[in-house]
N, C-alpha and C. Protein backbone atom coordinates (compact mmCIF):
# COMPACT_ATOMS: atom_id res chain seq x y z
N UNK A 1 -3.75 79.09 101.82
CA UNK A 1 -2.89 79.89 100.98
C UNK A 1 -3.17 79.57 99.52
N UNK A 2 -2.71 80.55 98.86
CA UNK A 2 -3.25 80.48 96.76
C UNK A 2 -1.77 79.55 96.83
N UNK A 3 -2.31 78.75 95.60
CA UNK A 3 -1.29 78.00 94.95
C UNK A 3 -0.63 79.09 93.93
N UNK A 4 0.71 79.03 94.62
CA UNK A 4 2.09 80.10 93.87
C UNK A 4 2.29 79.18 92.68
N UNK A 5 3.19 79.56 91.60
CA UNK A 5 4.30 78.81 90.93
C UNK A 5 5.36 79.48 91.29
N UNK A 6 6.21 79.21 90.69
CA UNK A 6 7.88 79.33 90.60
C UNK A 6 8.04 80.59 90.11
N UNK A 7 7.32 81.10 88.99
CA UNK A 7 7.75 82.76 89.15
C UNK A 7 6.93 83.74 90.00
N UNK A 8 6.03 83.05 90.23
CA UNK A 8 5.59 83.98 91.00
C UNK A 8 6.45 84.29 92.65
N UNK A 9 6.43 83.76 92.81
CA UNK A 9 7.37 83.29 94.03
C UNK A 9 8.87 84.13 94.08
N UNK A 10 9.05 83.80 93.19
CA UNK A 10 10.22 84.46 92.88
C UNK A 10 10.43 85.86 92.57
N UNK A 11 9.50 86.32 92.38
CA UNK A 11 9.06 87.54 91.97
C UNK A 11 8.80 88.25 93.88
N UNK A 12 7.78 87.44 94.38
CA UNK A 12 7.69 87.88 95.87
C UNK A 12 9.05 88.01 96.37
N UNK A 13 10.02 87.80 96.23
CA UNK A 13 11.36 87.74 96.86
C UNK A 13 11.57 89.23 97.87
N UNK A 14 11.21 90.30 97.30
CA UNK A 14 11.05 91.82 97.90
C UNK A 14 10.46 91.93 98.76
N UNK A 15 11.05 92.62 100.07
CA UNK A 15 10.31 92.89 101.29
C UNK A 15 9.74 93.80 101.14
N UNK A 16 8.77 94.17 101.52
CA UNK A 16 7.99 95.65 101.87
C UNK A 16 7.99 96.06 103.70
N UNK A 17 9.35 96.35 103.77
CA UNK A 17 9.75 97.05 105.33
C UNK A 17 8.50 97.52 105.69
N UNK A 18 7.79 98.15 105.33
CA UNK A 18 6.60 98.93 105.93
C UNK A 18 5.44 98.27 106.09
N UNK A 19 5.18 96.83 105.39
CA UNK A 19 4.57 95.81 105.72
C UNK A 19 5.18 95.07 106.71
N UNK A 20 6.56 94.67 107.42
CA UNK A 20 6.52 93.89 108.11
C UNK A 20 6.37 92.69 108.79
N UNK A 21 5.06 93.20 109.49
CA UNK A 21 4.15 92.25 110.12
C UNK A 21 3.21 91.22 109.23
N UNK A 22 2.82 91.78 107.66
CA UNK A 22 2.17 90.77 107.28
C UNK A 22 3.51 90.29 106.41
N UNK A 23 4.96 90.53 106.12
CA UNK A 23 5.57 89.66 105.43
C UNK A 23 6.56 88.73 106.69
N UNK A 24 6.04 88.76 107.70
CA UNK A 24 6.62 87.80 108.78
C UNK A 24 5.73 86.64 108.86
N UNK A 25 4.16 86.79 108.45
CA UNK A 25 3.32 85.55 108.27
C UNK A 25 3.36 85.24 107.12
N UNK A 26 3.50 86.24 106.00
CA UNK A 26 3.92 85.54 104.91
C UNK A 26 4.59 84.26 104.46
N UNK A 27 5.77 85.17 104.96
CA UNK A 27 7.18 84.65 105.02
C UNK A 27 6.94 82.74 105.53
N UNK A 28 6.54 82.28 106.45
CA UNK A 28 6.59 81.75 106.89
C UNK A 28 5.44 80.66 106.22
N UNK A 29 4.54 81.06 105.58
CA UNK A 29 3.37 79.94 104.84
C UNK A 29 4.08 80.04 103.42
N UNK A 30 4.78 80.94 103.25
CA UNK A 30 5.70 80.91 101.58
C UNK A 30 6.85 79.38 101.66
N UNK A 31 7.34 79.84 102.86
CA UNK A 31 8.46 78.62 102.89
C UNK A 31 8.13 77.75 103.49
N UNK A 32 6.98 76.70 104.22
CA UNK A 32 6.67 75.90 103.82
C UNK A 32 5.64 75.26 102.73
N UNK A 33 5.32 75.88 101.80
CA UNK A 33 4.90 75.75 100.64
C UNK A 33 6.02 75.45 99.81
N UNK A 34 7.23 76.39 99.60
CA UNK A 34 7.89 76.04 98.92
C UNK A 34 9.03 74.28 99.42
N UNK A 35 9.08 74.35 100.86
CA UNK A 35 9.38 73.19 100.94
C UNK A 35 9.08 71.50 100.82
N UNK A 36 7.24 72.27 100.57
CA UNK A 36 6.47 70.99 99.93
C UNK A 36 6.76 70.99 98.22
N UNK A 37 6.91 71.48 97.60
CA UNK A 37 7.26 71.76 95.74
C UNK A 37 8.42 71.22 96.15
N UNK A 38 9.49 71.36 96.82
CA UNK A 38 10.99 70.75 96.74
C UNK A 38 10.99 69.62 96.88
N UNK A 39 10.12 68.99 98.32
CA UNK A 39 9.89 67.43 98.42
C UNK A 39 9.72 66.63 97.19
N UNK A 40 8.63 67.43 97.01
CA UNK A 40 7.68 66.21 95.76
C UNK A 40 8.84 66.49 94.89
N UNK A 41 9.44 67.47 94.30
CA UNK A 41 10.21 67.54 92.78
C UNK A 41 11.45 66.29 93.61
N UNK A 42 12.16 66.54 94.60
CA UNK A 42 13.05 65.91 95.21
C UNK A 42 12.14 63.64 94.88
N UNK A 43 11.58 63.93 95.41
CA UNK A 43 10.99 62.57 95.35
C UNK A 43 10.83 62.08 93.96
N UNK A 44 9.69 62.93 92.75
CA UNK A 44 10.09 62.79 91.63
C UNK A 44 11.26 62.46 90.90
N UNK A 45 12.48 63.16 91.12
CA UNK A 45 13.64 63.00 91.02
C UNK A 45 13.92 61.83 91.05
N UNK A 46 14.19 61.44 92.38
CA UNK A 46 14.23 60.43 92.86
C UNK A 46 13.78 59.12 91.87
N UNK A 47 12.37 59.17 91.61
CA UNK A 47 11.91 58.09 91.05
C UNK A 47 12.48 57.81 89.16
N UNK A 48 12.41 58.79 88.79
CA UNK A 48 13.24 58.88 87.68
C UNK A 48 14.38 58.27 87.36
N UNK A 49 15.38 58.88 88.59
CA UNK A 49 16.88 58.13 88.37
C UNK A 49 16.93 56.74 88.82
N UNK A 50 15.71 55.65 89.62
CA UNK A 50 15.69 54.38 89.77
C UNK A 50 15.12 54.03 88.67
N UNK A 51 14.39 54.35 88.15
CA UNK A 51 13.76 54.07 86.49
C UNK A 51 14.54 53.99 85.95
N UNK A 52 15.60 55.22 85.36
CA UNK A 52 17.21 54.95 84.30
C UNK A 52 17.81 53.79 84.86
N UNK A 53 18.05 53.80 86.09
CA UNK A 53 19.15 52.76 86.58
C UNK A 53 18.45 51.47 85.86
N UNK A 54 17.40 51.17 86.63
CA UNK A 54 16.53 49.81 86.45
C UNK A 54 16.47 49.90 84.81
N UNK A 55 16.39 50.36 83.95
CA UNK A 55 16.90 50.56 82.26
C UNK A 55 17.95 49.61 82.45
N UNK A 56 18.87 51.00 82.56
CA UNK A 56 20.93 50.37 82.48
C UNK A 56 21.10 49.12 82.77
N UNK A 57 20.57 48.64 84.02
CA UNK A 57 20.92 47.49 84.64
C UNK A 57 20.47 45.99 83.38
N UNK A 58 19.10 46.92 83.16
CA UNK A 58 18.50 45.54 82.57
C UNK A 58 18.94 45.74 80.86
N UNK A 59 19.75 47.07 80.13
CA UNK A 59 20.21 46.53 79.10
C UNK A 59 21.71 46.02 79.33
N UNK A 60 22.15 46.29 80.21
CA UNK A 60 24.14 45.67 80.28
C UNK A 60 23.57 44.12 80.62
N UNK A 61 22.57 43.62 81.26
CA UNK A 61 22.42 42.36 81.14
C UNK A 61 22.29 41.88 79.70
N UNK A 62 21.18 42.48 79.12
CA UNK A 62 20.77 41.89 77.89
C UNK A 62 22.18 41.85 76.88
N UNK A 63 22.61 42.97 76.39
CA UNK A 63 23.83 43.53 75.77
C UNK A 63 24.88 42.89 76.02
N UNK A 64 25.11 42.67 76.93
CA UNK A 64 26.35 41.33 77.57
C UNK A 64 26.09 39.98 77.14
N UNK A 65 24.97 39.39 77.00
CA UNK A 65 24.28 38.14 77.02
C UNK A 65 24.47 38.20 75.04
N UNK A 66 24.72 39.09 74.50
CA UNK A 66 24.90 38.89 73.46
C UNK A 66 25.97 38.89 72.48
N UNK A 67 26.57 38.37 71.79
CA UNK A 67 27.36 37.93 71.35
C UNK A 67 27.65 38.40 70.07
N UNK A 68 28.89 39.03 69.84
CA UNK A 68 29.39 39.75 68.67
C UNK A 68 30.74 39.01 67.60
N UNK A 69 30.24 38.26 66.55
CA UNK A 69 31.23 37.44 66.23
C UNK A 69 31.55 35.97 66.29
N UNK A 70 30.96 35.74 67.70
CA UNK A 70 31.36 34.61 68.76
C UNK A 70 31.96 34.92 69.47
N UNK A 71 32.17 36.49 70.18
CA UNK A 71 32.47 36.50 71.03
C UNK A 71 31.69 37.57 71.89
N UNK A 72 32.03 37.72 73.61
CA UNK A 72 31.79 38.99 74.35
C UNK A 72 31.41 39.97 73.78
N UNK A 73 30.76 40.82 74.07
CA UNK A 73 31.52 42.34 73.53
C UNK A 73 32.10 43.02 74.28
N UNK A 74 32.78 43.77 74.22
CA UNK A 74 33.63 44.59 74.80
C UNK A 74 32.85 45.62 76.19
N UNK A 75 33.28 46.50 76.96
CA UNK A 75 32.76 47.10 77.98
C UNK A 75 32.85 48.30 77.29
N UNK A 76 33.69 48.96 76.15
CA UNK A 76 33.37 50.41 75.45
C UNK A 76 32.26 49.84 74.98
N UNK A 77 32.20 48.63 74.29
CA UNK A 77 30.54 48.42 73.13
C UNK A 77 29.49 48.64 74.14
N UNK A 78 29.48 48.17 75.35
CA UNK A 78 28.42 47.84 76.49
C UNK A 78 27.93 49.16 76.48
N UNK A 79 29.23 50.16 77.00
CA UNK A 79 28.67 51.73 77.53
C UNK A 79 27.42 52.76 76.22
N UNK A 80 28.64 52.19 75.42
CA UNK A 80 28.19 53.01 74.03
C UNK A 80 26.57 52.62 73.84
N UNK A 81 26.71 50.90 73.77
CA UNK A 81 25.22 50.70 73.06
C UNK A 81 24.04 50.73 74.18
N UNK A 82 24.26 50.79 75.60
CA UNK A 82 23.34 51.16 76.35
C UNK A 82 23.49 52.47 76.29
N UNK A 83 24.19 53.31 76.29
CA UNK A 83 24.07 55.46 75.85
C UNK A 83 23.16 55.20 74.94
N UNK A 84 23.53 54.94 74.16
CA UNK A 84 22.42 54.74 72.67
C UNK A 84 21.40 54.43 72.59
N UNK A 85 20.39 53.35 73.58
CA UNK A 85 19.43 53.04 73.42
C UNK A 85 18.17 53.91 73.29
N UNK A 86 17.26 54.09 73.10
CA UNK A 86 16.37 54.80 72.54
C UNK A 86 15.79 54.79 74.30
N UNK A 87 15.12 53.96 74.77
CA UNK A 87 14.42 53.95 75.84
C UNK A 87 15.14 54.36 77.12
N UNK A 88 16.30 53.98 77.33
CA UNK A 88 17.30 54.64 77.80
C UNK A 88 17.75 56.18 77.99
N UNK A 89 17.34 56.36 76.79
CA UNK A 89 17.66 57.99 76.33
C UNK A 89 17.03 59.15 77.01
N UNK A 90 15.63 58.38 76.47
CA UNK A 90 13.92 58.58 77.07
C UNK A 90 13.80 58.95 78.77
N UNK A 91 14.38 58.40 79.27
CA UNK A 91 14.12 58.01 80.52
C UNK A 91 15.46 59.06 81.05
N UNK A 92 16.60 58.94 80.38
CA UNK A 92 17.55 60.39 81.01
C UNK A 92 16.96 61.62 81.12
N UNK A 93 16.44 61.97 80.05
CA UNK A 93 15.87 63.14 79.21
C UNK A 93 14.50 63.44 81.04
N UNK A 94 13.87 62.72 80.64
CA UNK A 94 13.04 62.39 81.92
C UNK A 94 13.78 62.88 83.38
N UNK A 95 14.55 61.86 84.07
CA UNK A 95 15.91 62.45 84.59
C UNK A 95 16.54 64.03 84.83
N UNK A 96 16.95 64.22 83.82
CA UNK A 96 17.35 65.74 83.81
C UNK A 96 16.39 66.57 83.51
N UNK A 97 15.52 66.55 83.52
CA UNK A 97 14.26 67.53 83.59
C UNK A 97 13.62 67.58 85.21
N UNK A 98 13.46 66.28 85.35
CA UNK A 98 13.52 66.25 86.82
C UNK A 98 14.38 66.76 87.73
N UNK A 99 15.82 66.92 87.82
CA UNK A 99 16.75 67.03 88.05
C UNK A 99 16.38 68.79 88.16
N UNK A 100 16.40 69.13 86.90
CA UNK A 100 16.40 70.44 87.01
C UNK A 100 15.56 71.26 87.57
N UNK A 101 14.17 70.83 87.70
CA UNK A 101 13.17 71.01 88.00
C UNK A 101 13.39 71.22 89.71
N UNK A 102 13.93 69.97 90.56
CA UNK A 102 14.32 70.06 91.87
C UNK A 102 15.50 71.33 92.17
N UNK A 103 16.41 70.99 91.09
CA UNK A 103 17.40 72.49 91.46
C UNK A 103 16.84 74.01 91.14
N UNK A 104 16.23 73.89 90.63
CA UNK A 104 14.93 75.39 90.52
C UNK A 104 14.46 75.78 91.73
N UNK A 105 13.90 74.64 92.40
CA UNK A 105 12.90 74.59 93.74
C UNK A 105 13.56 74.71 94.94
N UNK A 106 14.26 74.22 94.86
CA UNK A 106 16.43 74.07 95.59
C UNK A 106 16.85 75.45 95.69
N UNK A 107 17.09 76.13 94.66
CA UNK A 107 17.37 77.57 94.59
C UNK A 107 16.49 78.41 95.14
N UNK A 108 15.51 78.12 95.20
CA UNK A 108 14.34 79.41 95.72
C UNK A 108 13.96 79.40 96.96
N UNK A 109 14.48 77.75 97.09
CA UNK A 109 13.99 77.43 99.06
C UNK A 109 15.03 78.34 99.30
N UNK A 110 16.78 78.06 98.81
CA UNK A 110 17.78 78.88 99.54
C UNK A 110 17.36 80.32 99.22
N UNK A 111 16.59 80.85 98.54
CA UNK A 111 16.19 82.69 98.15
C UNK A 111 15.46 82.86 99.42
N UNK A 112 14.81 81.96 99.69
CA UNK A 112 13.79 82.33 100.56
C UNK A 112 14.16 81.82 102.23
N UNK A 113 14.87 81.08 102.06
CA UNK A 113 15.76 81.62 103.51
C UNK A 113 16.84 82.74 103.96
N UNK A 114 17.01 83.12 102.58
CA UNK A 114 18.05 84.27 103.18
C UNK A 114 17.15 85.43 102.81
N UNK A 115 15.80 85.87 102.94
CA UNK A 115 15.16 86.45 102.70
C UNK A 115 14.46 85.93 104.32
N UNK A 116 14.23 85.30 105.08
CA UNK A 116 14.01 84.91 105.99
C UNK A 116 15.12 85.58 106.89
N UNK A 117 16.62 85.52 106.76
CA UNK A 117 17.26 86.20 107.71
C UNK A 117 16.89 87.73 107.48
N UNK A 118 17.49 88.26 106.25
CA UNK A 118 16.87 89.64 106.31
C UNK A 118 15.64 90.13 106.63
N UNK A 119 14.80 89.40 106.86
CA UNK A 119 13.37 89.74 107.50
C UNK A 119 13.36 90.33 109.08
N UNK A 120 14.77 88.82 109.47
CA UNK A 120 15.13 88.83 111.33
C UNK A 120 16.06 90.52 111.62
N UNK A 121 16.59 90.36 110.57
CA UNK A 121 16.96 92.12 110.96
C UNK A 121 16.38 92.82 110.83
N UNK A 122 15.70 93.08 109.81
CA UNK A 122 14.45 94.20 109.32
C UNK A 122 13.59 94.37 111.05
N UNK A 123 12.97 93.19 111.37
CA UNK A 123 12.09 92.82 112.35
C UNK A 123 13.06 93.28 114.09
N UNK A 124 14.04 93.29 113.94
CA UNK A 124 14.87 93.70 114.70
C UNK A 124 15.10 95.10 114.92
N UNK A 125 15.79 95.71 113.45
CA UNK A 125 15.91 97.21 113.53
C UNK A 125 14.19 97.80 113.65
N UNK A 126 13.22 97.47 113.38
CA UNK A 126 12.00 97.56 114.03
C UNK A 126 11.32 97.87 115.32
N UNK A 127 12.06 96.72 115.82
CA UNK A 127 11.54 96.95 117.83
C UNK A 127 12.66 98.04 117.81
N UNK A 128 13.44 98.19 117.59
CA UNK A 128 14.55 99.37 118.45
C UNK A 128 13.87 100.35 117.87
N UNK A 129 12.82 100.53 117.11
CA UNK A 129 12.52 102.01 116.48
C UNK A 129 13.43 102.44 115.43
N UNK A 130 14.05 102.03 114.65
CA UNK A 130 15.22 102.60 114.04
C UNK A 130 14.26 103.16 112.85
N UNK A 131 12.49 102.69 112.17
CA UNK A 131 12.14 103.77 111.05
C UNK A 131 11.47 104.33 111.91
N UNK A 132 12.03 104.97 113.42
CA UNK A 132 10.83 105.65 114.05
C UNK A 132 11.26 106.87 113.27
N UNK A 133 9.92 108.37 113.25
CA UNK A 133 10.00 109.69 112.66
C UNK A 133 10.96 110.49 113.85
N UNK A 134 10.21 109.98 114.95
CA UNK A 134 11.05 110.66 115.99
C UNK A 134 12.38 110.41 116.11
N UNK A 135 12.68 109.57 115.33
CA UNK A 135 14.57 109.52 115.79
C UNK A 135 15.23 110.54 114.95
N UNK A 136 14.83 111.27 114.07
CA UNK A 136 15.03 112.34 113.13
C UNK A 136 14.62 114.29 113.78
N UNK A 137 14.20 114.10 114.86
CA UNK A 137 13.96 115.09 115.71
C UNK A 137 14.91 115.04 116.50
N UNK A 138 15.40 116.13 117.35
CA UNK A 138 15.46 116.21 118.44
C UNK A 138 14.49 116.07 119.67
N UNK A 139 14.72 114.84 120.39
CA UNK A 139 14.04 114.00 121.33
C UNK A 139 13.78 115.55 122.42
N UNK A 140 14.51 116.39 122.80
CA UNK A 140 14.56 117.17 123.69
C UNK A 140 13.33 118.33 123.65
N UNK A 141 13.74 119.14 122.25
CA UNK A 141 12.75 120.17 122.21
C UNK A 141 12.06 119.68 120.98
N UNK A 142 11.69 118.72 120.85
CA UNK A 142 10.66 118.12 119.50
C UNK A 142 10.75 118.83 118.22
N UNK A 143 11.93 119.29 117.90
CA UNK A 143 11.79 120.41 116.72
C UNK A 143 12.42 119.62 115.75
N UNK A 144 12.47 119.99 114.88
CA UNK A 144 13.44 119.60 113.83
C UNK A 144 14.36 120.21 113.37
N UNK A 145 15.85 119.18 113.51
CA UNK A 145 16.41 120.29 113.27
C UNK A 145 16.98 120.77 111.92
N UNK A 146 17.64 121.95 112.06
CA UNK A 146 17.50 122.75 110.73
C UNK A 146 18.52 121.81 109.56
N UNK A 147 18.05 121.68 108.31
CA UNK A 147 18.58 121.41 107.23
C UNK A 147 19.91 122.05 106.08
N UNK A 148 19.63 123.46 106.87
CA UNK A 148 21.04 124.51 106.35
C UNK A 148 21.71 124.15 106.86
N UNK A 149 22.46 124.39 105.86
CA UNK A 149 24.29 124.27 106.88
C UNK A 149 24.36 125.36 107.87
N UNK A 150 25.36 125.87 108.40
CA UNK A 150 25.56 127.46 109.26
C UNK A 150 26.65 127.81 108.48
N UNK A 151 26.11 128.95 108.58
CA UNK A 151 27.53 129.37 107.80
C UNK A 151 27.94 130.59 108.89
N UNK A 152 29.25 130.61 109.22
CA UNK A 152 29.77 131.79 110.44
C UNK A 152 30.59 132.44 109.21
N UNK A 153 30.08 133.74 109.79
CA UNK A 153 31.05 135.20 108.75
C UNK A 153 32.20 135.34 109.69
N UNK A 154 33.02 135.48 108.98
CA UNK A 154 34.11 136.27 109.78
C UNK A 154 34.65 137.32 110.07
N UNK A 155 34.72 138.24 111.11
CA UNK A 155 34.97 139.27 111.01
C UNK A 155 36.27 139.39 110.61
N UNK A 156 36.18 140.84 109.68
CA UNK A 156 37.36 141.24 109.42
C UNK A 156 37.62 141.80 109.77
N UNK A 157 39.55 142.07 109.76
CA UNK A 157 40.22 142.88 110.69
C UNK A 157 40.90 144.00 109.88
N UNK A 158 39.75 144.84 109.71
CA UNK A 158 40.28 145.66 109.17
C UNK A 158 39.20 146.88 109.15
């Protein structure tokens, strides 16, 4: 399969009923493709927010260990001056890009499963014939039938 991105993909979202058969194999190499892009962004993710943590952890040590006055500092100073840190910052920023990046990929897996059910009906009203031409005939005398209305005159009584 071609390597998609994210709009493109997204863009495929539209069935072509009259294709069918090739958007039922489609369908099916699209979404596990897209469930490999979710992994990795998911895993990425992942590694990011142990990176911030492993930050946090190791400035509330440092930041604690230091001494304001002669004394502690406080747990507002702690929050504040680890928010603040530059490398810290760095590494959120990192974080929520990641973050977002997985909920992008997140969103399109769910597009593309409910594009997966509507496929199961499409593929359904299919076998019953429902875009057959012939269901628009009369099955009996193969004609078609007429498109006028009728219109009945009435006789008058007079």
């Amino acid at each position: 399969m071609i390597e998609l991105n994210y709009t493109e993909l997204k863009e495929k979202l539209v069935i072509d009923k009259h294709g069918l058969d090739d958007e039922l194999v489609y369908q099916a190499e699209v979404q596990n493709h897209i469930s490999e892009k979710l992994s990795k962004a998911r895993e990425h993710m992942d590694v990011c927010e142990n990176d911030l943590e492993k930050i946090e952890a190791r400035l509330y040590v440092t930041k604690s260990e230091e001494l304001i006055n002669g004394k502690k500092p406080s747990v507002e100073y702690l929050k504040s001056a680890v928010k603040s840190d530059r490398e810290r910052t760095a590494k959120w920023l990192d974080f929520n890009q990641a973050r977002a990046e997985h909920e992008r990929w997140e969103g399109l897996y769910y597009a593309w499963r409910s594009r997966n059910d509507a496929l199961q009906g499409l593929a359904k009203l299919a076998v019953a014939n429902y875009y057959a031409v012939e269901t628009t005939y009369d099955r009996k005398e193969r004609t078609r039938p007429s498109s006028r209305p009728v219109i009945r005159r009435r006789e008058s009584n007079g």
